[in-house]
Protein backbone atom coordinates (compact mmCIF):
# COMPACT_ATOMS: atom_id res chain seq x y z
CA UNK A 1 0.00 0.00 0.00
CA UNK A 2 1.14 3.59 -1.24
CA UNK A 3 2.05 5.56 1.99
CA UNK A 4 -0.14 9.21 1.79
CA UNK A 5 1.89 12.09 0.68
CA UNK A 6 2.58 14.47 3.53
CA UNK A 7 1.63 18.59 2.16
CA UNK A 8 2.78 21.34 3.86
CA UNK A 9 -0.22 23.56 4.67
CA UNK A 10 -0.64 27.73 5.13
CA UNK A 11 -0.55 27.36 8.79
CA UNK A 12 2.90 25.81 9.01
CA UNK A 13 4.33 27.84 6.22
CA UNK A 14 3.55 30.75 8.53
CA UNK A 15 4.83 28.98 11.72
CA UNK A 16 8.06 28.08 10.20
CA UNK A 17 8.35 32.09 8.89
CA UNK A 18 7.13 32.94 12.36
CA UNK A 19 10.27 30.93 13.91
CA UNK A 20 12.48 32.11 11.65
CA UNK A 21 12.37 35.76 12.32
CA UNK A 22 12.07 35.55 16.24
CA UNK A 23 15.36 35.16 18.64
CA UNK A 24 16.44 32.31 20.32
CA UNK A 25 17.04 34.09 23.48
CA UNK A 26 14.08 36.44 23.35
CA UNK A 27 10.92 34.24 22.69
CA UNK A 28 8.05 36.45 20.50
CA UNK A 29 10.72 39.36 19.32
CA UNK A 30 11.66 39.73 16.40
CA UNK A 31 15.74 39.74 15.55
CA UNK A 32 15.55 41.70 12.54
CA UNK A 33 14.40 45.02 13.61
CA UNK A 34 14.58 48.14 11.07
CA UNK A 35 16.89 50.82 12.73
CA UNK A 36 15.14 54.34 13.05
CA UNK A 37 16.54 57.14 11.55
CA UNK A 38 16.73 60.53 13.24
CA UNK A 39 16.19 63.88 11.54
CA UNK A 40 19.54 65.49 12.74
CA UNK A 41 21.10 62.21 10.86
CA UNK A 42 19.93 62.80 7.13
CA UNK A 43 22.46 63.29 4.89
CA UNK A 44 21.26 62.80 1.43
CA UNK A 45 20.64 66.20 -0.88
CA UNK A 46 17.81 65.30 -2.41
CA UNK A 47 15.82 63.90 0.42
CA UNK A 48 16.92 67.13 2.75
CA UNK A 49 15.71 69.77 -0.73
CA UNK A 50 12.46 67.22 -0.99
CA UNK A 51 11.29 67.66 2.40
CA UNK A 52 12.61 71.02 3.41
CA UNK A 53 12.79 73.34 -0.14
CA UNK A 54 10.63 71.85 -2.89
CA UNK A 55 7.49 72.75 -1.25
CA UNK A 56 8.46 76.31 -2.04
CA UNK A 57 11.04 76.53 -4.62
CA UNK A 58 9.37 73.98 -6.87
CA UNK A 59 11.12 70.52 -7.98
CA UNK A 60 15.19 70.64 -8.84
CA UNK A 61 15.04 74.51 -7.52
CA UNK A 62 12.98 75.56 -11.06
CA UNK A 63 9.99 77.59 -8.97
CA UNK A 64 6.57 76.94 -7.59
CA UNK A 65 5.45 79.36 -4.90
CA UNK A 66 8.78 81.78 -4.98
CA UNK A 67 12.16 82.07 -6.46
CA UNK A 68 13.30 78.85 -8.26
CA UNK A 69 16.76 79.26 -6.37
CA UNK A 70 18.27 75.87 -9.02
CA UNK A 71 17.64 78.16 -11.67
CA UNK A 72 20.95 79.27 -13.60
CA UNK A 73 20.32 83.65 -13.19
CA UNK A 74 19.66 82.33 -9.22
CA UNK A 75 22.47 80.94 -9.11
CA UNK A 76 24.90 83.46 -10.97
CA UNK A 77 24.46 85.92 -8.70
CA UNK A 78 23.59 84.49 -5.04
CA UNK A 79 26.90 83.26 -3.46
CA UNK A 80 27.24 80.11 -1.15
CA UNK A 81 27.72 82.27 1.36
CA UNK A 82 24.22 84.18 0.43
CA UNK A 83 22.57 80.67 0.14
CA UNK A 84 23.66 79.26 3.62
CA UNK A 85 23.30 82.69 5.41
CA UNK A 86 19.50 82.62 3.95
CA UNK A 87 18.71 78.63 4.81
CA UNK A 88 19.88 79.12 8.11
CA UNK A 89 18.43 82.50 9.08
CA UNK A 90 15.48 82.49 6.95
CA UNK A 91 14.19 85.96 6.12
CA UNK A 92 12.53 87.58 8.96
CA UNK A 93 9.06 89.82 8.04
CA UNK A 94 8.66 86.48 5.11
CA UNK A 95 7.00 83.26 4.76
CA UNK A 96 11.27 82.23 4.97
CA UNK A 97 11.48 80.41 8.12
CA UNK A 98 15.16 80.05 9.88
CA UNK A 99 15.73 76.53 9.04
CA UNK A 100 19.08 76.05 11.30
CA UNK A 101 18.92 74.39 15.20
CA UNK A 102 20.33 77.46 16.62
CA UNK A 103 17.81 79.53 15.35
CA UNK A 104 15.01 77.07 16.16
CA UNK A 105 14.53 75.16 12.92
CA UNK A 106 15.33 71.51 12.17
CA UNK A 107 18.53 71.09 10.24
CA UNK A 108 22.14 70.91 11.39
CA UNK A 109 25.05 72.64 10.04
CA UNK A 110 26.22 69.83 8.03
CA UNK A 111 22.61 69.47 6.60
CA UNK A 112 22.59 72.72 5.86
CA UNK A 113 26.15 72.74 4.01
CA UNK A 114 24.59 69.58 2.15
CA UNK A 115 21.95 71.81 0.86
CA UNK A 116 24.32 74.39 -0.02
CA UNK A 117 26.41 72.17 -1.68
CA UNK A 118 23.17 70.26 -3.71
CA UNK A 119 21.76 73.55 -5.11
CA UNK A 120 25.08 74.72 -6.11
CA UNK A 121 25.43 72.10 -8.43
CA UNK A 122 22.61 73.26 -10.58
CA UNK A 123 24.48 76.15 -11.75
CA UNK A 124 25.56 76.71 -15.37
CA UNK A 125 28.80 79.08 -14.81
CA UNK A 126 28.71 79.76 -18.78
CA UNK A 127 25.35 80.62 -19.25
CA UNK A 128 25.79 84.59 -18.59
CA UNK A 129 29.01 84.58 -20.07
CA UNK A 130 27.93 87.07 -22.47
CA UNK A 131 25.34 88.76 -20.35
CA UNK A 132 26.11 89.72 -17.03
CA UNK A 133 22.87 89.75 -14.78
CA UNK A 134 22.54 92.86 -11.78
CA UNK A 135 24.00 92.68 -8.59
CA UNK A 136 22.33 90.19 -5.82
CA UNK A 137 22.70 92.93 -3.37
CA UNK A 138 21.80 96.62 -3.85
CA UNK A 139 24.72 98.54 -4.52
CA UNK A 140 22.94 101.69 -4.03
CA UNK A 141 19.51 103.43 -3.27
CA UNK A 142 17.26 103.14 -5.50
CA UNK A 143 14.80 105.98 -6.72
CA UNK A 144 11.55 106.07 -6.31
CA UNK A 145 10.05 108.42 -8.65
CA UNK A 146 12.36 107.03 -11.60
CA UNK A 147 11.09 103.54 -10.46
CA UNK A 148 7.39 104.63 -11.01
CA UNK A 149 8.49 105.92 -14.71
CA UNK A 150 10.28 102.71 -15.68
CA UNK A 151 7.45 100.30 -14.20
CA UNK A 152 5.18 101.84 -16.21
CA UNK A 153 7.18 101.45 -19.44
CA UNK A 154 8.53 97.68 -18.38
CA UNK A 155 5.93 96.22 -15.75
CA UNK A 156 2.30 97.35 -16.28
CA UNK A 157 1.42 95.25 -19.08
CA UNK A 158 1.24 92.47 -16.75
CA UNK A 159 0.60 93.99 -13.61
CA UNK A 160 -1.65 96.57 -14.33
CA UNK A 161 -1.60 100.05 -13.90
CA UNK A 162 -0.07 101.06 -10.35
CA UNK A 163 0.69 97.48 -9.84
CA UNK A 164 -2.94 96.53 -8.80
CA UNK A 165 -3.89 94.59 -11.83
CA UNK A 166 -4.57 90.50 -11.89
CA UNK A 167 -0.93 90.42 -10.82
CA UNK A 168 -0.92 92.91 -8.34
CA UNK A 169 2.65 93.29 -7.15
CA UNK A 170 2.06 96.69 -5.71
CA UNK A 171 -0.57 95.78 -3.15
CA UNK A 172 0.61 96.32 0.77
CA UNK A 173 -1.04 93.06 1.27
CA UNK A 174 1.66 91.10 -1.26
CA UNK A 175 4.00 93.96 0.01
CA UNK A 176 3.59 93.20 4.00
CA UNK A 177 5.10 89.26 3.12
CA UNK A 178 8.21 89.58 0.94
CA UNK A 179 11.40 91.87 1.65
CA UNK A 180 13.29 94.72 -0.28
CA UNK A 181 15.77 91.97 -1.11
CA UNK A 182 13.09 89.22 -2.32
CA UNK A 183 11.91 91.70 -4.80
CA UNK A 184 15.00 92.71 -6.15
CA UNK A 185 15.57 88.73 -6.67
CA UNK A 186 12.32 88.48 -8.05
CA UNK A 187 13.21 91.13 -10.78
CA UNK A 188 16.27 89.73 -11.55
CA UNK A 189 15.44 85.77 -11.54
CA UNK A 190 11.69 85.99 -13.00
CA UNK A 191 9.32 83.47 -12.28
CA UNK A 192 9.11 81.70 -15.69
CA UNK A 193 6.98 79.41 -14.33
CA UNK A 194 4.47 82.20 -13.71
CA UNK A 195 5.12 83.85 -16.93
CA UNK A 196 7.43 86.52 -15.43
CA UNK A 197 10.82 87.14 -17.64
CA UNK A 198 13.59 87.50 -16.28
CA UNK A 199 16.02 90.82 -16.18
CA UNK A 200 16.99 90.50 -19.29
CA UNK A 201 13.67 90.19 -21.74
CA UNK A 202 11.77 93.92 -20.91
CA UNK A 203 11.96 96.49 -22.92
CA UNK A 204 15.55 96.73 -22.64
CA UNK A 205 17.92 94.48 -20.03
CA UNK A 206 17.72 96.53 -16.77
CA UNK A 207 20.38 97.73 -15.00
CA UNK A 208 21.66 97.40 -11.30
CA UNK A 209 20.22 101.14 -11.10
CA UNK A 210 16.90 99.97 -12.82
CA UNK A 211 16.55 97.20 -10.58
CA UNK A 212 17.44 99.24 -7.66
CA UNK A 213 14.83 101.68 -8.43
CA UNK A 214 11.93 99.89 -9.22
CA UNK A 215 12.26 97.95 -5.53
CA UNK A 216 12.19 101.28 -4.03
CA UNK A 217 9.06 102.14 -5.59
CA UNK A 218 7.59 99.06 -5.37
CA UNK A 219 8.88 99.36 -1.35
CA UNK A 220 7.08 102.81 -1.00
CA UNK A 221 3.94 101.24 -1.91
CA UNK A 222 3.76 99.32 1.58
CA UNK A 223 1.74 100.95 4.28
CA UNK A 224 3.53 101.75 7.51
CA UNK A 225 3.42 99.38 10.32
CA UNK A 226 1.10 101.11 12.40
CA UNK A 227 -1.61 100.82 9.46
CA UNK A 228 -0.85 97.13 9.02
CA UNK A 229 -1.38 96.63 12.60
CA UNK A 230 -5.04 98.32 12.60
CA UNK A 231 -6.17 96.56 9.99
């Protein structure tokens, strides 16, 4: 007579797996545990720019809701030293938090030299070659009056008159959330990915004095901070 063939059923598959990833010495736990990672330990660029940057500065640094800071004209004229000093300070008065421990944020110094490091390598040193873009930083006062003049000429068509148009750049309400120095970026970087050029495709290329001049105007269009506060 034929002995019956033994089968192996579900249950004992799953006992045997069951035995085979518990410890001898420790009946019920499990030997192969997954090691956490902690936040201060992250060291990978793109992970760090996914879950700290992107949200903002769009995917690779090319824009969403602000600057796309991967962008080449970003790049040309914002130094490492401007790109660490602003990741670990943020910009006070801005949605720009202060991303570094010591100023209460999340990321260490090494993170943050990481990040520094990442976006830098987005830059295209020979792309402005042949056209060099305005100054990062202010090199002067601007003027006002002149800025009103040359908005006018370069800017209304898509902001409307005064600024107040669909894209209303001169309202205190868009004014009271972005700095002096995040519209002088602005001008210079342009938001392609909201239509807006960058310094070089206006009427003519500005200038560092055109830039310069249009932020102050743009700047005198905020209402003071005692207005802001009774509103």
């Amino acid at each position: 007579m034929r002995k019956p063939r033994k089968t192996i059923t579900l249950a004992a598959i799953c006992l045997i797996a069951m035995f085979a990833v518990t410890s001898c010495d420790a009946p019920g736990r499990q030997a192969v545990e997954t090691a956490a990672i902690r936040p201060a330990d992250i060291v990978d660029f793109h992970l760090l720019y996914s879950r700290n940057c992107s949200g903002c500065h769009g995917a690779n640094g090319q824009g969403a809701l602000t600057v796309g800071i991967g962008r080449p004209v970003y790049l040309a004229i914002a130094d490492d030293a401007t790109i660490h000093e602003t990741i670990e300070r943020g910009r006070p008065g801005t949605p720009m938090p202060a991303f570094a421990q010591k100023a209460g944020g999340m990321l260490t110094d090494n993170q943050i030299d990481i990040l520094v490091h990442g976006i830098r390598s987005w830059s295209s040193p020979a792309a402005f070659a042949n056209a060099k873009p305005p100054a990062y930083a202010a090199p002067d006062p601007g003027d006002a009056e002149r800025g009103h003049h040359l908005f006018t000429a370069s800017c209304a068509s898509c902001h409307g008159p005064e600024g107040r148009g669909a894209r209303a750049i001169a309202e205190p309400s868009y004014l009271a959330l972005v700095s002096d120095q995040h519209l002088r970026t602005v001008i210079i970087v342009g938001m392609p990915n909201l239509g807006m050029p960058d310094w070089r495709s206006h009427s003519k290329p500005l200038t560092n004095a055109d830039v310069g001049d249009l932020v102050a105007w743009l700047g005198a269009q905020r209402e003071p901070l005692s207005a802001q506060v009774s509103h």
